[in-house]
Protein backbone atom coordinates (compact mmCIF):
# COMPACT_ATOMS: atom_id res chain seq x y z
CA UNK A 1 33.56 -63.59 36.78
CA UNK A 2 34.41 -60.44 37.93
CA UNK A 3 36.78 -57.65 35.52
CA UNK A 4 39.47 -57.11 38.11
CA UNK A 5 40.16 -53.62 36.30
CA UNK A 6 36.93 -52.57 37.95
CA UNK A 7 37.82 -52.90 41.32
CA UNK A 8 41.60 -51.89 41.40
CA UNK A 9 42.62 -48.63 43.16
CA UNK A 10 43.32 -45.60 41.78
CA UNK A 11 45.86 -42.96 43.11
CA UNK A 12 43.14 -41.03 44.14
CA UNK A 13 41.62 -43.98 46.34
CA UNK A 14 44.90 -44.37 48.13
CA UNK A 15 45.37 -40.47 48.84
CA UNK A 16 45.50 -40.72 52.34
CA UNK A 17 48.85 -41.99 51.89
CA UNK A 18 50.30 -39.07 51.19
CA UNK A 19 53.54 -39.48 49.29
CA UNK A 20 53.25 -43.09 49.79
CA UNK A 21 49.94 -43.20 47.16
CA UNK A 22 51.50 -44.70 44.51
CA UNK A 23 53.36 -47.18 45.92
CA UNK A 24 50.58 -48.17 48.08
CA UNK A 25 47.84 -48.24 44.98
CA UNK A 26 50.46 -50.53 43.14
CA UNK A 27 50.71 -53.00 45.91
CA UNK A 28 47.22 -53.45 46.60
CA UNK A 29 46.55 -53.67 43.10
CA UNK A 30 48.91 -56.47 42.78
CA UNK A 31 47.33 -57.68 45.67
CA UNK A 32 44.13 -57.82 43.93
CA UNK A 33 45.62 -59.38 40.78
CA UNK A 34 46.72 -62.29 42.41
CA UNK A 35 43.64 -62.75 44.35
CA UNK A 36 42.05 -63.24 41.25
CA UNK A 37 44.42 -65.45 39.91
CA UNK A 38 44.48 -67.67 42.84
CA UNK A 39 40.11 -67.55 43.01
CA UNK A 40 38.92 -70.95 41.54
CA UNK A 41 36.99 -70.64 38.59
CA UNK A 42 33.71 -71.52 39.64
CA UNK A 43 33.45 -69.35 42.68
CA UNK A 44 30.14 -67.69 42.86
CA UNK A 45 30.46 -64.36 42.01
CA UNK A 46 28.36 -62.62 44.56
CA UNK A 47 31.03 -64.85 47.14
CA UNK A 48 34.10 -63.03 44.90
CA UNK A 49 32.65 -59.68 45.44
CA UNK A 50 31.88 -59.89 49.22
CA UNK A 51 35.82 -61.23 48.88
CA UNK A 52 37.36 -58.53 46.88
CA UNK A 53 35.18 -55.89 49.77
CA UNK A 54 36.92 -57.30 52.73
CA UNK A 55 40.33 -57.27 51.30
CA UNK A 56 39.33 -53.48 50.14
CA UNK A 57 38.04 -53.09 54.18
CA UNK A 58 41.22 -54.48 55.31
CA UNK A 59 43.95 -53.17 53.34
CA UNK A 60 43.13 -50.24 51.93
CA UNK A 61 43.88 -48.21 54.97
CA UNK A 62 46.28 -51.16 56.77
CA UNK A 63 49.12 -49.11 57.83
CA UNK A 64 51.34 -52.26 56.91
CA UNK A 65 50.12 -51.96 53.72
CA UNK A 66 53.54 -49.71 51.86
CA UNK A 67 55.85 -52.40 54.06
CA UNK A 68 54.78 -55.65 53.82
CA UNK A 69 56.29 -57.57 51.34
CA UNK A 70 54.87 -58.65 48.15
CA UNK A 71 55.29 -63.14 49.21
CA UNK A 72 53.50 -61.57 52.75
CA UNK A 73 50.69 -60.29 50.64
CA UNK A 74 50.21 -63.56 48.75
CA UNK A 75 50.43 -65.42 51.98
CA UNK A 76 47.68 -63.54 53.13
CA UNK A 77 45.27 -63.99 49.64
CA UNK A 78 46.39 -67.83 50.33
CA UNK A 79 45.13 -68.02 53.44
CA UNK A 80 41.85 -65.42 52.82
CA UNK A 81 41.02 -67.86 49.86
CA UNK A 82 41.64 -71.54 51.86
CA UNK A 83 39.09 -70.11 54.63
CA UNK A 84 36.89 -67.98 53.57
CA UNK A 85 33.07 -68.50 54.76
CA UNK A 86 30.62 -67.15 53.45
CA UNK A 87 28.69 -67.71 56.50
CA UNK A 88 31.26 -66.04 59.21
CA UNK A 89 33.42 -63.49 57.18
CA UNK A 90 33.02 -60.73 59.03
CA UNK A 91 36.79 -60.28 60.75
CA UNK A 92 38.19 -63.99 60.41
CA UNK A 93 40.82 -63.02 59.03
CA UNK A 94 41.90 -60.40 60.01
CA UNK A 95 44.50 -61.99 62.41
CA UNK A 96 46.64 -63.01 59.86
């Protein structure tokens, strides 16, 4: 598996937030916690990286990011996880 601590934001990462930085680096950090808490433990870990990209793609600059709420966020890692392919991930969910 993958060390989470690698792939969690920094401050720095989330600077074009402005004053918002921290508070958006903790909640996609949580974000990421929980997605790897919720991965099963024999996903492939080439499939958890290409994973842990698109939420970094799709979050990282969402401008929902500061105001969604945490449940929202989970919601969305629930739903990423139940139907993710490996095959078509390019946007799918993105709708969410």
């Amino acid at each position: 598996m993958i060390d989470i601590h690698v792939v969690l934001a920094t401050v720095e990462d989330m600077d074009h937030w402005d004053e918002q930085a921290e508070d958006a680096t903790e909640k996609f950090n949580d974000m990421l916690h929980y997605l790897y808490d919720k991965a099963d433990d024999d996903i492939e870990v080439t499939q958890f990286e290409r994973i842990i990209q698109h939420v970094w793609e799709f979050w990282s600059k969402d401008q929902h990011l500061v105001e969604i709420d945490v449940e929202d966020l989970q919601d969305w890692v629930d739903h990423l996880l139940a139907t993710w392919d490996d095959e078509d991930s390019t946007g799918q969910n993105d709708d969410y």
